[in-house]
Protein backbone atom coordinates (compact mmCIF):
# COMPACT_ATOMS: atom_id res chain seq x y z
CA UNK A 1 -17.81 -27.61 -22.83
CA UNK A 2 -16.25 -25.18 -20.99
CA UNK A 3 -15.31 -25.81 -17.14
CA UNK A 4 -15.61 -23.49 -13.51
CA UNK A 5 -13.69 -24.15 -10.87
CA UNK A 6 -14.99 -23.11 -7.48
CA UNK A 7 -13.02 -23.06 -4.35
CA UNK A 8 -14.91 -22.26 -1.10
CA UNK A 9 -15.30 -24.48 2.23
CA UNK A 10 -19.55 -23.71 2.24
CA UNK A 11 -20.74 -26.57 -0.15
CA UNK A 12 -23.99 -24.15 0.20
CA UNK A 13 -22.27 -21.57 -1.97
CA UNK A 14 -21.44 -24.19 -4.06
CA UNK A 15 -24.86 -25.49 -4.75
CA UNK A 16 -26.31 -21.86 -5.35
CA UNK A 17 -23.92 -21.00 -7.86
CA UNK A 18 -23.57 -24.24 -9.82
CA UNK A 19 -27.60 -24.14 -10.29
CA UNK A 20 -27.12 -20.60 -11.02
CA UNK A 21 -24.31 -21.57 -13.47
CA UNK A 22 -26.80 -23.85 -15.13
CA UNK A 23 -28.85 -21.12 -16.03
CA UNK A 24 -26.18 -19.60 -18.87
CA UNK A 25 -26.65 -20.45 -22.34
CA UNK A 26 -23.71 -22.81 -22.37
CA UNK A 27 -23.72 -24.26 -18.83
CA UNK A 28 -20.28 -25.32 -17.68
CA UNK A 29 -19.21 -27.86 -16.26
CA UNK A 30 -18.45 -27.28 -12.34
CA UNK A 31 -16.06 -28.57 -9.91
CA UNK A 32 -15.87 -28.01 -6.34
CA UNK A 33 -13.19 -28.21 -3.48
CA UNK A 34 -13.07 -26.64 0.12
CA UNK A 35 -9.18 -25.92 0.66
CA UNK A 36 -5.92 -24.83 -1.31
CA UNK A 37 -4.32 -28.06 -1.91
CA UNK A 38 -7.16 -29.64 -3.41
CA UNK A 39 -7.67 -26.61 -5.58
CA UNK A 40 -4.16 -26.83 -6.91
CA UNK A 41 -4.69 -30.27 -7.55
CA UNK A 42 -7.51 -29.66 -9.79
CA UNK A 43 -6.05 -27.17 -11.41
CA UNK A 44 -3.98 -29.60 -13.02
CA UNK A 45 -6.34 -32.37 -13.75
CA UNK A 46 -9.69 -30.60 -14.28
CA UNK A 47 -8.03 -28.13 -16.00
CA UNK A 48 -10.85 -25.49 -15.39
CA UNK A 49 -11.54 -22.59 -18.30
CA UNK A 50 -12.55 -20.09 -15.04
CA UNK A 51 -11.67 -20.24 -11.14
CA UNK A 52 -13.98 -18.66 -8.27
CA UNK A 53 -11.62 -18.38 -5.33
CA UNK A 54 -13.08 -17.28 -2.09
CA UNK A 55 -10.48 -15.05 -0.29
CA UNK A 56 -11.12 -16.69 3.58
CA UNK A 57 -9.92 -20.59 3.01
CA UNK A 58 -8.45 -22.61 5.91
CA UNK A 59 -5.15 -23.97 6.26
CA UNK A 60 -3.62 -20.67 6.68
CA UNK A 61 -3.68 -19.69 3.00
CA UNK A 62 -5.31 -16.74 1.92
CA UNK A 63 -6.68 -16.97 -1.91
CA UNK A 64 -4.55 -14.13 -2.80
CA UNK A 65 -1.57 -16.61 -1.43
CA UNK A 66 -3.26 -19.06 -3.88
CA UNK A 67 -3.93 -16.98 -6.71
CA UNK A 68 -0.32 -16.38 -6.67
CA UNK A 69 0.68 -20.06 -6.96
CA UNK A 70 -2.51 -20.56 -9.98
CA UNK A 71 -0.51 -17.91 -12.03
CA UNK A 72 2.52 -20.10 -11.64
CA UNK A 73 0.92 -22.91 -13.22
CA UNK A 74 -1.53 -20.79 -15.67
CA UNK A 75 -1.01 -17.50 -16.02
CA UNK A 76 -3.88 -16.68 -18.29
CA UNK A 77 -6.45 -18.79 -16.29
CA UNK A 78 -9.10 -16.38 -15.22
CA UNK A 79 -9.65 -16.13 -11.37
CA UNK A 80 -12.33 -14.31 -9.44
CA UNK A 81 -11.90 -13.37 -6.35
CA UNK A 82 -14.77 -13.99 -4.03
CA UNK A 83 -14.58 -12.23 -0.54
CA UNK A 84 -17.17 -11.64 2.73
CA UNK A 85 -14.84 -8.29 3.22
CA UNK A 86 -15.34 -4.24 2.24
CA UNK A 87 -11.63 -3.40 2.46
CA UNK A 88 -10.28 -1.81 -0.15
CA UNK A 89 -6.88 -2.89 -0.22
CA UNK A 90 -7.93 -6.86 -0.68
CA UNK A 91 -9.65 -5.38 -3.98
CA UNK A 92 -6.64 -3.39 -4.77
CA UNK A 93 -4.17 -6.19 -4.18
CA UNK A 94 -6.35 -8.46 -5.94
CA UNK A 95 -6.16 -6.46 -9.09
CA UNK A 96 -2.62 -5.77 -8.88
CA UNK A 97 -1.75 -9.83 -9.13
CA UNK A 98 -4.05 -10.20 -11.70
CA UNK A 99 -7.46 -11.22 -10.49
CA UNK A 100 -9.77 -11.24 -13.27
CA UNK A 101 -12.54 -9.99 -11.23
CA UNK A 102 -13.77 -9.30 -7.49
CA UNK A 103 -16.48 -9.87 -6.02
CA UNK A 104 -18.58 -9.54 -2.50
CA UNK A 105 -21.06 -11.76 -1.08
CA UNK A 106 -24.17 -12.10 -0.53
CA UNK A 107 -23.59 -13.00 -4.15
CA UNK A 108 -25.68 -11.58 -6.58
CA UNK A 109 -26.16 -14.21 -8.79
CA UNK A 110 -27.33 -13.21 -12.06
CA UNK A 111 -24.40 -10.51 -11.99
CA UNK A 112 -21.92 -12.98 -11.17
CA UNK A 113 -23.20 -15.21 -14.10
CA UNK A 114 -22.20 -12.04 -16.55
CA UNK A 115 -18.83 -12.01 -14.66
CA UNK A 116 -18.27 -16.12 -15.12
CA UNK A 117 -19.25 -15.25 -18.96
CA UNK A 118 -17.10 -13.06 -19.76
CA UNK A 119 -14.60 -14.61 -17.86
CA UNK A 120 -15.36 -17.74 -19.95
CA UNK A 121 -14.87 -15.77 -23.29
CA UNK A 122 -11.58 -13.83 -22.15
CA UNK A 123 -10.05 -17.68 -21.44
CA UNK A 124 -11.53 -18.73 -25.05
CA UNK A 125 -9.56 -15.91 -26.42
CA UNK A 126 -6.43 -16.63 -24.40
CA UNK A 127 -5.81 -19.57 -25.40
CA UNK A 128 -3.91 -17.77 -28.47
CA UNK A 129 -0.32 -17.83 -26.70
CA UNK A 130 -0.02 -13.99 -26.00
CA UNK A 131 1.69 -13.13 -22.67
CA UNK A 132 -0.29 -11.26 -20.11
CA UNK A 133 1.58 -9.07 -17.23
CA UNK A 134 0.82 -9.75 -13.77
CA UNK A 135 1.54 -7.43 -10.83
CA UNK A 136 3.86 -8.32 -7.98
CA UNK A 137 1.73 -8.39 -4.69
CA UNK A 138 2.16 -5.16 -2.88
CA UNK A 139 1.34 -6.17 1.05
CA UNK A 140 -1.57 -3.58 2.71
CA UNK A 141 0.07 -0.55 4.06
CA UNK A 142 -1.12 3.26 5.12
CA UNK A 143 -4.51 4.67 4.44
CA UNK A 144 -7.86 2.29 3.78
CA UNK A 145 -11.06 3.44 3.04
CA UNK A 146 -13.80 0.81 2.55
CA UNK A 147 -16.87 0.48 0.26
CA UNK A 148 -18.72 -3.08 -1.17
CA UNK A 149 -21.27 -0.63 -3.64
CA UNK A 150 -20.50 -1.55 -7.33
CA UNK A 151 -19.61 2.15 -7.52
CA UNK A 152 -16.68 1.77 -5.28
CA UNK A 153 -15.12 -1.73 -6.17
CA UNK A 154 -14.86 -0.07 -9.77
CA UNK A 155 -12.85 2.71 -7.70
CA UNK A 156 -10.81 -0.03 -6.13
CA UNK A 157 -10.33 -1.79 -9.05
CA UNK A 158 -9.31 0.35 -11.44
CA UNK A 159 -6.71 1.73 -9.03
CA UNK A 160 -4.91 -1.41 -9.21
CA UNK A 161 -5.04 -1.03 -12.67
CA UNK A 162 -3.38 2.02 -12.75
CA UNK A 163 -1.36 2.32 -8.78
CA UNK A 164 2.16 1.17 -11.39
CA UNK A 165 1.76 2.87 -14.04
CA UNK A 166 3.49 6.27 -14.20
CA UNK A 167 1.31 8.09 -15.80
CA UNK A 168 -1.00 11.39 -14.50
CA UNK A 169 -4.50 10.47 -13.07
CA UNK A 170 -7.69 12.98 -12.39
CA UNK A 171 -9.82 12.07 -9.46
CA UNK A 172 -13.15 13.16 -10.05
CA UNK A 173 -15.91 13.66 -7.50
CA UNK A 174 -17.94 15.88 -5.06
CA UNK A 175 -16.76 17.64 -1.88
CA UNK A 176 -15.64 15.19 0.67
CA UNK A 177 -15.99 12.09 -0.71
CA UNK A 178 -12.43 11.03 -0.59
CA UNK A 179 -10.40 11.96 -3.15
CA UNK A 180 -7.25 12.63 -1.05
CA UNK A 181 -7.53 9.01 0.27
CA UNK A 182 -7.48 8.07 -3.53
CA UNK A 183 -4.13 9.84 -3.94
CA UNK A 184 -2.55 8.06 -1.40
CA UNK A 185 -3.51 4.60 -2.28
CA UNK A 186 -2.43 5.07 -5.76
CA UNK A 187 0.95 6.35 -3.96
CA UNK A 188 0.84 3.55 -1.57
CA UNK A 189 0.07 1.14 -4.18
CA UNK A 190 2.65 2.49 -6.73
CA UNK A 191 6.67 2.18 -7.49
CA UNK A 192 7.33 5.31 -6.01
CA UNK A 193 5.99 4.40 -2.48
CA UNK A 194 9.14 4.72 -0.64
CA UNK A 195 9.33 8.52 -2.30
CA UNK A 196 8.31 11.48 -1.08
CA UNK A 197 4.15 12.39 -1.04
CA UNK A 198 3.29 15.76 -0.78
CA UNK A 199 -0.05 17.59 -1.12
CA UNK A 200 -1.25 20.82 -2.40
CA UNK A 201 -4.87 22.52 -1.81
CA UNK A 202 -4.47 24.79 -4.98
CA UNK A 203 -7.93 26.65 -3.58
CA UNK A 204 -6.50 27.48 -0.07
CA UNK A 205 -3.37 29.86 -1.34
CA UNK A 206 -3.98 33.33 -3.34
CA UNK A 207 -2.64 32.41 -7.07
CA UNK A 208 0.77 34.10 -6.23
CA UNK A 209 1.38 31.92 -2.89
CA UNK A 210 0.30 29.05 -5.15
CA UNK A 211 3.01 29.81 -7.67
CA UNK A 212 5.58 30.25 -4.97
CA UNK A 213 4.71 27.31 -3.70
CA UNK A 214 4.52 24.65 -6.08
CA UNK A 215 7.55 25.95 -7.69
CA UNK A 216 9.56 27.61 -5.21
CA UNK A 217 11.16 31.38 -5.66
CA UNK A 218 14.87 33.13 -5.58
CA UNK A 219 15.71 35.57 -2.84
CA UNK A 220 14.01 39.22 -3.89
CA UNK A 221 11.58 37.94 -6.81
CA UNK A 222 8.40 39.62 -4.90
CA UNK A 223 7.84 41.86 -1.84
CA UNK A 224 8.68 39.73 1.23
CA UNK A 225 10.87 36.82 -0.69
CA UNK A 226 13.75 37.02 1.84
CA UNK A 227 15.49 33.97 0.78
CA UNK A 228 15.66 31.37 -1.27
CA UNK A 229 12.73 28.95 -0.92
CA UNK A 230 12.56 25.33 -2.42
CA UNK A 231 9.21 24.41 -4.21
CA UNK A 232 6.93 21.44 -3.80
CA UNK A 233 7.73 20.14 -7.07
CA UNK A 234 11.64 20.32 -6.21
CA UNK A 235 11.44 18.80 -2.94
CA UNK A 236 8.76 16.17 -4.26
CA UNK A 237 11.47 14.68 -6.89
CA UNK A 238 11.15 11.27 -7.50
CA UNK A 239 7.68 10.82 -5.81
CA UNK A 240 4.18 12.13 -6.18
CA UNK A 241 2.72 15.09 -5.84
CA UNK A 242 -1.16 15.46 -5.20
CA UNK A 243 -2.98 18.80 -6.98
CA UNK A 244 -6.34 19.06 -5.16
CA UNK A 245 -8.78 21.73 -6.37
CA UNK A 246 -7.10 21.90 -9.35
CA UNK A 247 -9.34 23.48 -11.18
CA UNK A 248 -8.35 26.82 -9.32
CA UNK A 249 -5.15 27.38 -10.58
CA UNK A 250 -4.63 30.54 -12.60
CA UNK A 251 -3.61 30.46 -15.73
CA UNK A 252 -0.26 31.35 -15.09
CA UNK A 253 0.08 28.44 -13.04
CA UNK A 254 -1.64 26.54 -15.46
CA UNK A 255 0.91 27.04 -18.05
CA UNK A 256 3.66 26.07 -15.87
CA UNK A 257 2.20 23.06 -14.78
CA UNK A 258 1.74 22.05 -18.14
CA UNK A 259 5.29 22.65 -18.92
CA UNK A 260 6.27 20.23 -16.14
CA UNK A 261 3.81 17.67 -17.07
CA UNK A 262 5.51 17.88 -20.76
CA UNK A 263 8.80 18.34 -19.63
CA UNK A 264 9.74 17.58 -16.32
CA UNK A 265 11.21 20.76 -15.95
CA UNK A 266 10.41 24.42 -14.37
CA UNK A 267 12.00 27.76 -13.49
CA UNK A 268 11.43 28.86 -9.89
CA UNK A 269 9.70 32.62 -9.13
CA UNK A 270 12.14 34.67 -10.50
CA UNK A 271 14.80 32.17 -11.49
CA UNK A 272 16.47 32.05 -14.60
CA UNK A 273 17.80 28.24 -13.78
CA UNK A 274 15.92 25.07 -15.61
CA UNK A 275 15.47 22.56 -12.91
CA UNK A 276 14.43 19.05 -13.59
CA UNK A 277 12.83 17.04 -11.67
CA UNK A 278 10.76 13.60 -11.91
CA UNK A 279 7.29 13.71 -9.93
CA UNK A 280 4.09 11.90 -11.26
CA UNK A 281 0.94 14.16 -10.75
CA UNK A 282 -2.35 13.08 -9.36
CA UNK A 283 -4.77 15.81 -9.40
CA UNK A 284 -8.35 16.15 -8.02
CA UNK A 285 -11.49 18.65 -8.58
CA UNK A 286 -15.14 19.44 -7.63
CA UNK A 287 -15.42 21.25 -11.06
CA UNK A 288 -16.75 21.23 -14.47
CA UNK A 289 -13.11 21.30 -16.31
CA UNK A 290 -14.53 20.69 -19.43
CA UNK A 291 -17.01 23.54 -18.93
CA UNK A 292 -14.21 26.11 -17.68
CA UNK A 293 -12.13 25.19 -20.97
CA UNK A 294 -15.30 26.68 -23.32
CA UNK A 295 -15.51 29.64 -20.48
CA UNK A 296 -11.49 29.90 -21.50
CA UNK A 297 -11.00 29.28 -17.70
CA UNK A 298 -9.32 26.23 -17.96
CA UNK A 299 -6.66 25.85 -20.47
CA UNK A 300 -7.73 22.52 -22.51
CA UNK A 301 -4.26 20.96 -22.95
CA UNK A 302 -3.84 20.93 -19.61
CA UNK A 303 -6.90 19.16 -18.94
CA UNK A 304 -5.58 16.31 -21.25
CA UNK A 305 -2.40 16.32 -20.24
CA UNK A 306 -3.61 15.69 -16.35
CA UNK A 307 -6.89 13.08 -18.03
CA UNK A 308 -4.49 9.99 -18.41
CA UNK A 309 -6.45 8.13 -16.35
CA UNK A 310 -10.10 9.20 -14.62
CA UNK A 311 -11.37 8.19 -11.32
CA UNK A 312 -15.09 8.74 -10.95
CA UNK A 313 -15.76 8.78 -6.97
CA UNK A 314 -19.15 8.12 -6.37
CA UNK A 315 -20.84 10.94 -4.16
CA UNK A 316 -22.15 8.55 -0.56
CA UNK A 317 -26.09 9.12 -2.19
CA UNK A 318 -24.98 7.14 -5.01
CA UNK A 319 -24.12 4.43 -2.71
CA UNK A 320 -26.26 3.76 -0.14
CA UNK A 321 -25.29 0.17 0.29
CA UNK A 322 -21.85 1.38 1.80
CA UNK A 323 -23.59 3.73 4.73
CA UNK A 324 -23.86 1.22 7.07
CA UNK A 325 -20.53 -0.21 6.40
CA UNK A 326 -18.94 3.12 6.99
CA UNK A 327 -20.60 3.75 9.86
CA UNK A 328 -19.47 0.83 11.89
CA UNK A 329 -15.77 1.51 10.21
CA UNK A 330 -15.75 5.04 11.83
CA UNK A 331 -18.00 4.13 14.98
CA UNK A 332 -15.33 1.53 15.95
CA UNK A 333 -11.73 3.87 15.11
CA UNK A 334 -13.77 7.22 16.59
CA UNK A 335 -14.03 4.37 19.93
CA UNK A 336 -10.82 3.71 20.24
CA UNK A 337 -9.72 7.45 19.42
CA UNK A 338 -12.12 9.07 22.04
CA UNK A 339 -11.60 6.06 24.45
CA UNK A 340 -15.31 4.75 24.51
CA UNK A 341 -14.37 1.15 25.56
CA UNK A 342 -17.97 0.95 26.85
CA UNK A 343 -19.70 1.52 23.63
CA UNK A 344 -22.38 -1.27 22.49
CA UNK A 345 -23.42 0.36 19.33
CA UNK A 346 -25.85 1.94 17.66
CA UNK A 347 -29.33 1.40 17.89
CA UNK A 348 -31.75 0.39 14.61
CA UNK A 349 -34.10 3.23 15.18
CA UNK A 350 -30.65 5.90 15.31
CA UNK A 351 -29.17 3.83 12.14
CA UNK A 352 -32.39 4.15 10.37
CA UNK A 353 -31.93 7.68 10.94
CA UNK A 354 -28.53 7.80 9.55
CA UNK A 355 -29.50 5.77 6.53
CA UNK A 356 -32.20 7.76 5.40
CA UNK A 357 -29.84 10.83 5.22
CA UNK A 358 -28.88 12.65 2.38
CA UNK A 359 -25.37 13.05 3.19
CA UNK A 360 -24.51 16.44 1.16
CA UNK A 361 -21.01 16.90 2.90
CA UNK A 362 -20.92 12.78 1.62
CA UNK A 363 -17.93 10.78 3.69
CA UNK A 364 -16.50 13.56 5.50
CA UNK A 365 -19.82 14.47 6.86
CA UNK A 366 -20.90 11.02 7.86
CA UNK A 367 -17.21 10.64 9.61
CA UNK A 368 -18.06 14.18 11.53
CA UNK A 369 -21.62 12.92 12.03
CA UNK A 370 -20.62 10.29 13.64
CA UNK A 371 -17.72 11.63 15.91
CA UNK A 372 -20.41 14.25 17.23
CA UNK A 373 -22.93 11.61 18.07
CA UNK A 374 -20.33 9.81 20.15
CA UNK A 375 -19.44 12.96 22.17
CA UNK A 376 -22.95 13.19 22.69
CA UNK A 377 -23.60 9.84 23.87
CA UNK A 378 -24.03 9.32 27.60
CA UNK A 379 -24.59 5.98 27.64
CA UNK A 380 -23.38 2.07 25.68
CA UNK A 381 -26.23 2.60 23.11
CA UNK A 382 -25.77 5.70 20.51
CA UNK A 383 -29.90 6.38 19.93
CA UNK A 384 -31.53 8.59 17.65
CA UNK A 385 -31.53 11.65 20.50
CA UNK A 386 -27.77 11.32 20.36
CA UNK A 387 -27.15 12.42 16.34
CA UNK A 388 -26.69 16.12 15.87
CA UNK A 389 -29.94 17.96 15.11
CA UNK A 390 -29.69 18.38 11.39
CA UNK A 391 -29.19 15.02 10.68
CA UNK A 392 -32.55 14.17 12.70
CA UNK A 393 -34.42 17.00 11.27
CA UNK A 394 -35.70 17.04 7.75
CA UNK A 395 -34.00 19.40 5.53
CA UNK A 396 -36.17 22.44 5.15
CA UNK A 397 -36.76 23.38 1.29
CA UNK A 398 -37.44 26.85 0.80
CA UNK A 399 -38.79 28.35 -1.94
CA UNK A 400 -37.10 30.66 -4.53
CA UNK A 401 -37.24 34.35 -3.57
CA UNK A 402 -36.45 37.27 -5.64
CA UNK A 403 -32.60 38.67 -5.32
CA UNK A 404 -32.50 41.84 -2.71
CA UNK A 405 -30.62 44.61 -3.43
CA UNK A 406 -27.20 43.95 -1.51
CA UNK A 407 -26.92 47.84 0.24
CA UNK A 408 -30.74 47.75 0.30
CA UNK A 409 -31.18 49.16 4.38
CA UNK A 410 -34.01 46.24 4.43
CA UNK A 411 -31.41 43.43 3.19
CA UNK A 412 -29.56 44.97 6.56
CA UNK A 413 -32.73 45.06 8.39
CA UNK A 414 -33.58 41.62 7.64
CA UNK A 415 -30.27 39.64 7.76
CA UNK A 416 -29.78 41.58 11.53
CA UNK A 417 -33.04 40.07 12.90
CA UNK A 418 -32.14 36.83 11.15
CA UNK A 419 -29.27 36.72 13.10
CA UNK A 420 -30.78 37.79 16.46
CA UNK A 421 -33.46 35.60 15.87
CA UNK A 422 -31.55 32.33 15.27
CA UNK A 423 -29.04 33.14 17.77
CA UNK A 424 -30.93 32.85 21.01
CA UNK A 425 -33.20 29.75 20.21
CA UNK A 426 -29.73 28.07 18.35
CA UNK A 427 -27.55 28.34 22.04
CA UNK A 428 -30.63 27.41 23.95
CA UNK A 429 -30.85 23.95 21.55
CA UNK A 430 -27.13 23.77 22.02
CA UNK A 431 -27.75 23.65 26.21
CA UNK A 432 -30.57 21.52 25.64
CA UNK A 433 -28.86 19.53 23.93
CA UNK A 434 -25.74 18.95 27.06
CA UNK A 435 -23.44 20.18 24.57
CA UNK A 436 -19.86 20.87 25.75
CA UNK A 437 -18.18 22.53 22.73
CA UNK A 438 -20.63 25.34 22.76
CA UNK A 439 -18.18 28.45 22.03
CA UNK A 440 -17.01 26.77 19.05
CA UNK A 441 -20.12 26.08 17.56
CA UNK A 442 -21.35 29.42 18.18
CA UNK A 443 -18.17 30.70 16.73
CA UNK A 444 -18.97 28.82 13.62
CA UNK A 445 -22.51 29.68 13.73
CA UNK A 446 -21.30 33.35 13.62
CA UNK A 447 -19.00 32.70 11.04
CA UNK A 448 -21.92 31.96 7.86
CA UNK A 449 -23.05 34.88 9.13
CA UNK A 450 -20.23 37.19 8.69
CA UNK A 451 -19.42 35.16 5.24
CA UNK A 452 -23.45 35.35 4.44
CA UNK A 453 -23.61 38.97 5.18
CA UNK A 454 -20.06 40.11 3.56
CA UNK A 455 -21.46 38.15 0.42
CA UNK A 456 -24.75 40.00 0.51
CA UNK A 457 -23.00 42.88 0.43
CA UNK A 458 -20.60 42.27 -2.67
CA UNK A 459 -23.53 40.82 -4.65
CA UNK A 460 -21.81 37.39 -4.51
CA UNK A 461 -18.19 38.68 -5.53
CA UNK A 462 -15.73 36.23 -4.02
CA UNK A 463 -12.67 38.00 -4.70
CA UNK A 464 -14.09 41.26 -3.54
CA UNK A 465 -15.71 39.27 -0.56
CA UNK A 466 -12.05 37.63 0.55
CA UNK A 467 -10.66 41.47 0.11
CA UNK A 468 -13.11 42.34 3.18
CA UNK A 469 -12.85 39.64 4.91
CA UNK A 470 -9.19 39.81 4.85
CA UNK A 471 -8.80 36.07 3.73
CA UNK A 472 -7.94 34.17 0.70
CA UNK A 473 -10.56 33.47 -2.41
CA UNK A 474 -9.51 30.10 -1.84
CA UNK A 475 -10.86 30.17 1.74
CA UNK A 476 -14.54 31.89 0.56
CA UNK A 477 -15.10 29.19 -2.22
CA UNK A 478 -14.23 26.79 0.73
CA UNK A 479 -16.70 28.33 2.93
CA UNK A 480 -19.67 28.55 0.21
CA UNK A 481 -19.49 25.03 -0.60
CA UNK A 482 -19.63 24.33 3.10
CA UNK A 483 -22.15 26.11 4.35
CA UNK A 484 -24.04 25.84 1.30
CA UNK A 485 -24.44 29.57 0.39
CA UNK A 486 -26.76 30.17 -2.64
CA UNK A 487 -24.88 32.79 -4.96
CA UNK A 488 -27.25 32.94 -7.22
CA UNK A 489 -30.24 34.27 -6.08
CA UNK A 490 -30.02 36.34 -2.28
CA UNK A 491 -26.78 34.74 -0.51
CA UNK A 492 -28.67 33.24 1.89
CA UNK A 493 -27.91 29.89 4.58
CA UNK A 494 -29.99 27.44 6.47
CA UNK A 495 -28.48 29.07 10.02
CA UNK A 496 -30.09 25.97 11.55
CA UNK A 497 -27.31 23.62 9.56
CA UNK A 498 -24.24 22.42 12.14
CA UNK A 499 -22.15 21.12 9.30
CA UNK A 500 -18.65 21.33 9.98
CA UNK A 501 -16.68 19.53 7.56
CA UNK A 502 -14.38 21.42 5.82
């Protein structure tokens, strides 16, 4: 019969899951003990097959501190981790020393009993003398973002997986749910923490910026290369180097990055020199890659040279469970950042609100959300009258029209009025509304319409679009994802939207 091992000071918790252990095909035998010594103890004598350690113990121990001191005596004893907590870096650290498993309460029960089984199985295996790595505990340092969904402890998890290993990883995943702060906890988490991290929006520069900068250039290689000018690659040597957007890299680009990926070694802008360097590449993208490699926009051995490892974020709709949880995690650091020491909360009818949000802009919205509603707020309580107006209105749906011509004089006529017609009632909502950044927002209100407008006019072409404008392509695509232009039908905007994550 095989045996569990549970370690948790509520003899509650250790009721519920021992009947809910009963319920497995093979029940195990259980054990229980409320503190670190006594688990160590019975590590010994009961000899458990599995170990559920509960992260809070007292004594001063932490479970990871006793998880530690289990591998000493059994290295290839399974232990999950069993924690109250949404920070990721418990999760990450737990995976890093070895932690079979980690999970949240409330416990769900019958998912934990799949957990405890194949935890069971794994130790049946193990018992064949094969040695299994463990990580060195890494202590909690720079960036946290938090999350209890399933969605996101996989995220969390398989970053500790991964954090050592020197090998290239794709982060996956929507606009603005966090794929930056993914870069930096695999740096943070890695051997090359104490290196250099440097990051590069590949969509923000024009492809021969790009070039320049990733790789650097010699004195006279292009019209305004004055001197000598040291890539990010070069200066990044020995560290990391973060590639977000990378699916808009040209092809030339492309090939070079490839080159360094295979190599570690690159020419700068017209240089004749072979530099070599040693950076490990995380890169990050909105797009379909695989989709651009049949378009021939996206050269396919590059894709698999940057695919060792994939990170699916989750976009925040996906994982509704973690709303809440982020709200209070931004409510309280947006408090202490805008010095609101007299702020109570927020109330269930504003929270409601915020839950039953779609959050298209996903984490970065709900962090900008929440930062306006607190500027907003006159009083302790943040109520539903304080959150921005899009968030409490419905989204409208409109439905499909037919494409105008783009130099049609009624496309002109029509996108004018539009634009004198939202104007007036949009700053009168804004001085209803007590607000005190009104310029800016009316700046950015004016803003989707110049984009809207110029876009109208090139029939949706970016490049031609950015040309007018007098800004990079980079900067358009930036813009139509976040104002949510529609290229393909008539290039139009819901003026009424306030969004203004980037």
């Amino acid at each position: 019969m095989s045996r569990v091992l549970l370690v948790d000071d509520d003899r509650s918790v250790h009721l519920m899951i021992s009947r809910s252990l009963e319920k497995l095909a093979s029940p195990p035998a259980t054990e229980f003990c409320g503190d670190a010594d006594s688990a160590l103890a019975l590590i010994r004598s009961f000899e458990p097959d599995c170990v559920l350690l509960d992260v809070m113990l007292p004594g001063g121990r932490s479970g990871l501190d006793i998880l530690r001191e289990i591998q000493q005596i059994d290295l290839r004893l399974p232990v999950i981790l069993i924690t109250a907590g949404g920070n990721s870096s418990t999760a990450i650290e737990a995976m890093q020393l070895g932690a079979y498993d980690y999970v949240n309460k409330p416990l769900d029960l019958p998912a934990l009993n799949e957990v405890v089984t194949r935890a069971l199985e794994t130790r049946r295996m193990a018992r064949v003398p094969v040695a299994i790595e463990a990580h060195e505990a890494t202590p909690p340092i720079g960036d946290v973002f938090v999350g209890r969904s399933p969605q996101m402890l996989e995220v969390f998890k398989t970053i500790g997986r991964v954090a050592k290993e020197d090998v290239p990883v794709l982060i996956r995943g929507e606009s603005g749910t966090g794929k930056e702060l993914v870069a930096r906890s695999l740096y943070q988490h890695s051997e090359r923490v104490g290196k250099p991290f440097l990051a590069v929006n590949c969509a923000a520069l024009p492809d021969t910026l790009l070039e320049s900068e990733l790789f650097g250039h010699e004195k006279g290689s292009f019209t305004g290369a004055d001197r000598k000018r040291i890539g990010k690659f070069e200066q990044c040597n020995g560290g990391t180097i973060f590639l977000d957007e990378v699916g808009d890299m040209s092809g030339v680009v492309q090939g070079k990055v490839l080159r360094l990926l295979q190599e570690q070694t690159f020419e700068r802008v017209g240089g004749n020199e072979t530099i070599q360097t040693d950076v490990r590449i995380i890169s990050a993208t909105n797009r379909p890659l695989e989709e651009m490699v049949e378009a021939g926009q996206f050269r396919e051995d590059l894709l698999y040279r940057l695919n060792g490892v994939t990170i699916h974020l989750p976009p925040l709709r996906e994982r509704a469970g973690d709303v809440a949880l982020l709200i209070e995690h931004y409510l309280n650091e947006l408090a202490r950042e805008l010095h609101r020491s007299n702020l109570e909360g927020i109330s269930p009818e504003a929270l409601k609100v915020l839950e039953s949000h779609d959050w298209p802009g996903n984490v970065r919205e709900l962090q900008a959300v929440v930062r306006r509603s607190l500027l907003n707020t006159t009083g302790p309580v943040v109520v539903p009258d304080f959150l921005p107006p899009e968030v409490r209105r419905p989204r409208e749906v409109k439905p499909p029209a037919e494409a105008p011509s783009p130099r049609s004089e009624s496309t002109e006529r029509r996108t004018g009025n539009r634009l004198r017609h939202d104007l007036e009632p949009f700053v009168i909502d804004r001085l209803a509304g007590n607000s005190n950044n009104l310029y800016a927002e009316a700046v950015d209100f004016m803003e989707r319409y110049v984009l809207t407008r110029v876009l109208q006019e090139t029939a949706g072409n970016q490049t031609r679009a950015a040309d007018i404008l007098g800004i990079t392509r980079g900067k358009v695509r930036s813009r139509v994802r976040q104002f949510g232009i529609n290229l393909e039908r008539n290039v139009e905007i819901d003026c009424d939207s306030n969004n203004t994550a980037d």
